[in-house]
C-alpha atoms as a PDB file:
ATOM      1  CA  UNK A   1      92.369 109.349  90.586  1.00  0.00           C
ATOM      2  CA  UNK A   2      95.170 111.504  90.531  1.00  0.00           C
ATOM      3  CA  UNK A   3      98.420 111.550  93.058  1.00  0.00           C
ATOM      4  CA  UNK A   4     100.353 114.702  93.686  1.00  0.00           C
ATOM      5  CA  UNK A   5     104.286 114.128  95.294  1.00  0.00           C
ATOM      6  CA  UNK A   6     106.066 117.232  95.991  1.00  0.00           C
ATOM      7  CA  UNK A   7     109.591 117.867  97.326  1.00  0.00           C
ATOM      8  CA  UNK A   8     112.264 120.722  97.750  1.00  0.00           C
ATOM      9  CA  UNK A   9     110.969 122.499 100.838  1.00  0.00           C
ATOM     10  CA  UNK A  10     113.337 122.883 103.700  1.00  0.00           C
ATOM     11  CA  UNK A  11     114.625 125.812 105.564  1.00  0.00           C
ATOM     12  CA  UNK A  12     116.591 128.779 104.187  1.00  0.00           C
ATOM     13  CA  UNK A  13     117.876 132.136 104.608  1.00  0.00           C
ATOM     14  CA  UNK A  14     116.210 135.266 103.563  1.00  0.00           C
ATOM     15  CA  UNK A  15     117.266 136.557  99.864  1.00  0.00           C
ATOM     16  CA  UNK A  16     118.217 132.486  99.548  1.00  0.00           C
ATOM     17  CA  UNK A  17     116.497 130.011  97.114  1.00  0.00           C
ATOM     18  CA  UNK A  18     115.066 126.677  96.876  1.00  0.00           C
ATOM     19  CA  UNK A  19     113.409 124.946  93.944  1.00  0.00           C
ATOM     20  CA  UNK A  20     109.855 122.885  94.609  1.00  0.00           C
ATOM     21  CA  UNK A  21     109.053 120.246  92.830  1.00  0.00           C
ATOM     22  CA  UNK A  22     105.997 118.115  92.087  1.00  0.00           C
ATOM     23  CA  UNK A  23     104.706 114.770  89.820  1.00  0.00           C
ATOM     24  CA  UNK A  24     101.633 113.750  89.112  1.00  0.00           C
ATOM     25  CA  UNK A  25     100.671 110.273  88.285  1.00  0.00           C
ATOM     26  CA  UNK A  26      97.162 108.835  87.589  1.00  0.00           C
ATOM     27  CA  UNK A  27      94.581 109.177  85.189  1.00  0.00           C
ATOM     28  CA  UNK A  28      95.498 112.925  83.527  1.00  0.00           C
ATOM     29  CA  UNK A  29      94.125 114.361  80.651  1.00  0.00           C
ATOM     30  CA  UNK A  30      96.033 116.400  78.143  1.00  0.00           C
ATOM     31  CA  UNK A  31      94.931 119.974  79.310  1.00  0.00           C
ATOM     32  CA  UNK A  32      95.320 120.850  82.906  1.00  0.00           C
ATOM     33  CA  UNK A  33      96.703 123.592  85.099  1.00  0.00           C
ATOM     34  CA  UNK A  34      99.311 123.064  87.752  1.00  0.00           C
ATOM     35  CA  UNK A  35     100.476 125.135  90.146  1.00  0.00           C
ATOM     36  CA  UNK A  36     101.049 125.684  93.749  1.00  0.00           C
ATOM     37  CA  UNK A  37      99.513 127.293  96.691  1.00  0.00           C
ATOM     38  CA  UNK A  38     100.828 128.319 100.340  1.00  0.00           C
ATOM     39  CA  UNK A  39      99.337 128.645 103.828  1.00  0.00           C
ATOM     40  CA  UNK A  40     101.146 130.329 106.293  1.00  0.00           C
ATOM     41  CA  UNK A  41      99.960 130.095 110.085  1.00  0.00           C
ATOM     42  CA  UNK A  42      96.578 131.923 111.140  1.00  0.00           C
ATOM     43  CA  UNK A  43      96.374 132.876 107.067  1.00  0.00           C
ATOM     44  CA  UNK A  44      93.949 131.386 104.013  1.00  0.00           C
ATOM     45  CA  UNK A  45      95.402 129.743 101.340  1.00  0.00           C
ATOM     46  CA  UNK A  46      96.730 131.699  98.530  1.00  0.00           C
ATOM     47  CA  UNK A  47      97.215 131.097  94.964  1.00  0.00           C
ATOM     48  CA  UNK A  48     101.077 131.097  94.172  1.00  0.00           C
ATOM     49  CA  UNK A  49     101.600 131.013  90.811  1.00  0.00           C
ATOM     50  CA  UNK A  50      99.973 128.248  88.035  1.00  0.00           C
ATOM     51  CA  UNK A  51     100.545 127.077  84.398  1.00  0.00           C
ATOM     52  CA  UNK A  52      98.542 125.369  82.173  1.00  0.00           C
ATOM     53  CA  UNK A  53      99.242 122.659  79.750  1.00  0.00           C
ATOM     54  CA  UNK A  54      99.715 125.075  76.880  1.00  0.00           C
ATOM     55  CA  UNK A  55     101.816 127.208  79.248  1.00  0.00           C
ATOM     56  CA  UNK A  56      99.909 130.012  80.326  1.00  0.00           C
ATOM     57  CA  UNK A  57     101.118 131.301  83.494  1.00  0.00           C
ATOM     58  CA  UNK A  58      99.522 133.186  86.508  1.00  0.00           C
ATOM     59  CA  UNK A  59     101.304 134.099  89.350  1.00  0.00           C
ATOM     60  CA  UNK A  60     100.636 136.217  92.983  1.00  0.00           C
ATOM     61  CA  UNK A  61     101.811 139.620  93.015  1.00  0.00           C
ATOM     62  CA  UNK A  62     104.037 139.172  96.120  1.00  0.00           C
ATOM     63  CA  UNK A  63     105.802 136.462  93.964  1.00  0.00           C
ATOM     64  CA  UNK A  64     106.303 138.604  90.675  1.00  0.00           C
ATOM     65  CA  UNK A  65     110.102 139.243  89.382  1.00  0.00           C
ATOM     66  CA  UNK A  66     110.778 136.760  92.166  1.00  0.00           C
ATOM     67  CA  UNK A  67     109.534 133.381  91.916  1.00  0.00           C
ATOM     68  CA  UNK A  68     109.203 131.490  88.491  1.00  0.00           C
ATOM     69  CA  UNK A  69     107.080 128.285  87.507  1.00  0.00           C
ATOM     70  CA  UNK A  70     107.674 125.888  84.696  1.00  0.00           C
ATOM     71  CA  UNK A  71     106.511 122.141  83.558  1.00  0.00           C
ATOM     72  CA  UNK A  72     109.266 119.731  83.194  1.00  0.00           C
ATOM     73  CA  UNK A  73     109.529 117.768  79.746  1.00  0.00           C
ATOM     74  CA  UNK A  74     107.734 114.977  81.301  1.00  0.00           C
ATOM     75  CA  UNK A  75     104.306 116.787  81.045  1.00  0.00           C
ATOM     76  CA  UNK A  76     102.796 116.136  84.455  1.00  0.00           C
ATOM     77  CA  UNK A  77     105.612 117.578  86.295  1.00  0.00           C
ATOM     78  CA  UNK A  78     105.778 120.814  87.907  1.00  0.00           C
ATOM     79  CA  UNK A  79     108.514 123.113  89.497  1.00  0.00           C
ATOM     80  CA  UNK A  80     108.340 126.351  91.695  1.00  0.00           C
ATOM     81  CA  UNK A  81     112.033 128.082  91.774  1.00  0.00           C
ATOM     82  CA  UNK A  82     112.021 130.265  94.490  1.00  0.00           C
ATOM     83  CA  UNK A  83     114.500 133.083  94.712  1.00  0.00           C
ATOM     84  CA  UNK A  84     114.826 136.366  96.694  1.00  0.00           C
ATOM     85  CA  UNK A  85     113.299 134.348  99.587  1.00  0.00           C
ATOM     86  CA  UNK A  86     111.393 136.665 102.421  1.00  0.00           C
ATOM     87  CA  UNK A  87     110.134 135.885 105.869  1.00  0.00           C
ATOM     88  CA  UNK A  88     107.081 136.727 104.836  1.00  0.00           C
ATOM     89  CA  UNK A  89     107.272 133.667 102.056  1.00  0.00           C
ATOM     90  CA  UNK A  90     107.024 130.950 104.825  1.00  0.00           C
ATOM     91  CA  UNK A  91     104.075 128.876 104.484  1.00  0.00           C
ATOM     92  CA  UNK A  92     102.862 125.158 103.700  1.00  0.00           C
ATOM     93  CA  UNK A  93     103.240 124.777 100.107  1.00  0.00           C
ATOM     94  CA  UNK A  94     100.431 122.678  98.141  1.00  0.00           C
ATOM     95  CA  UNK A  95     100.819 121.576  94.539  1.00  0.00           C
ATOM     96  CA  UNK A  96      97.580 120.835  92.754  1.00  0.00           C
ATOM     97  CA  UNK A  97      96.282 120.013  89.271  1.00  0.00           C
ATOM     98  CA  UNK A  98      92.916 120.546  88.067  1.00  0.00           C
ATOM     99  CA  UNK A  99      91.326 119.443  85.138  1.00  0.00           C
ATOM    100  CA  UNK A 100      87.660 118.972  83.525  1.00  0.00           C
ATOM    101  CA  UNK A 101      86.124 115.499  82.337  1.00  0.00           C
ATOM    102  CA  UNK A 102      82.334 115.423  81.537  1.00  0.00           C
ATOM    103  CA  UNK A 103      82.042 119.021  82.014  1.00  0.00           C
ATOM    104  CA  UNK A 104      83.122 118.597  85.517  1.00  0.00           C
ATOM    105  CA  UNK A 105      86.335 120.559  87.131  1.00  0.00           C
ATOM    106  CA  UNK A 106      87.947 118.118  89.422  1.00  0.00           C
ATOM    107  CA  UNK A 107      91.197 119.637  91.767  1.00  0.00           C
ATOM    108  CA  UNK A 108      93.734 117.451  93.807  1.00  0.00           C
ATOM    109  CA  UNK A 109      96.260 118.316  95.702  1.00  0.00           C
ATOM    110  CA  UNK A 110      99.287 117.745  97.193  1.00  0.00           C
ATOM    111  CA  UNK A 111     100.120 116.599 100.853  1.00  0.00           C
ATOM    112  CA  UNK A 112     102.445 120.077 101.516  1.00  0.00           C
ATOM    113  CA  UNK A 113     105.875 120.896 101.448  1.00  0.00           C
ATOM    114  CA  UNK A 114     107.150 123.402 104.608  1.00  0.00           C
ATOM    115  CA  UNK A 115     109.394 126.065 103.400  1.00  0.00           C
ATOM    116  CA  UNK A 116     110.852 128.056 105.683  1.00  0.00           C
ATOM    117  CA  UNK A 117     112.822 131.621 105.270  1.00  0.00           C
ATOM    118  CA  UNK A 118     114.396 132.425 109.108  1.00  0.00           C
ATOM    119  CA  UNK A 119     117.826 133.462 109.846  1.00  0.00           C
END
């Protein structure tokens, strides 16, 4: 099993920033992706941004030039810095990590962090 803790949301002014953070503990294996997603009210959840264990990184978009994920130096960690915030970037964030054993993709998540862009 795999446990997902994230922190750093909170509420913040438009063009402000906050840095997300999340650790994963459990049984991991060596290649993985991480990365985040977001729900905002009445919306489906969208991919973020994500990185994989050899740091290959996909991001949204609507987060491009804007938002920037990384993996801390202990390897199961992962970190959204969000800058330039927008209304339109309030939503639940979810952290997950997903990763194959036995030919089978497994995906956990996160419980959510709120992040909030109001003046």
């Amino acid at each position: 099993q795999v446990q997902l803790v994230e922190s750093g949301g909170g509420l913040v002014q438009p063009g402000g920033s906050l840095r997300l953070s999340c650790a994963a503990s459990g049984t991991i294996f060596s290649i993985n992706v991480m990365g985040w997603y977001r729900q905002a009210p009445g919306k489906q959840r969208e991919l973020v941004a994500s990185i994989t264990s050899g740091g290959r990184i996909n991001d949204a978009d609507s987060v491009k030039g804007r938002f920037t994920i990384s993996r801390g130096n202990a390897e199961n960690t992962v970190y959204l810095q969000m800058n330039s915030l927008k209304p339109e970037d309030t939503a639940v964030y979810y952290c997950f990590l997903a990763q194959q054993f036995a030919g089978k993709s497994n995906s956990y998540w996160g419980q959510g962090t709120q992040v909030t862009v109001s003046s």
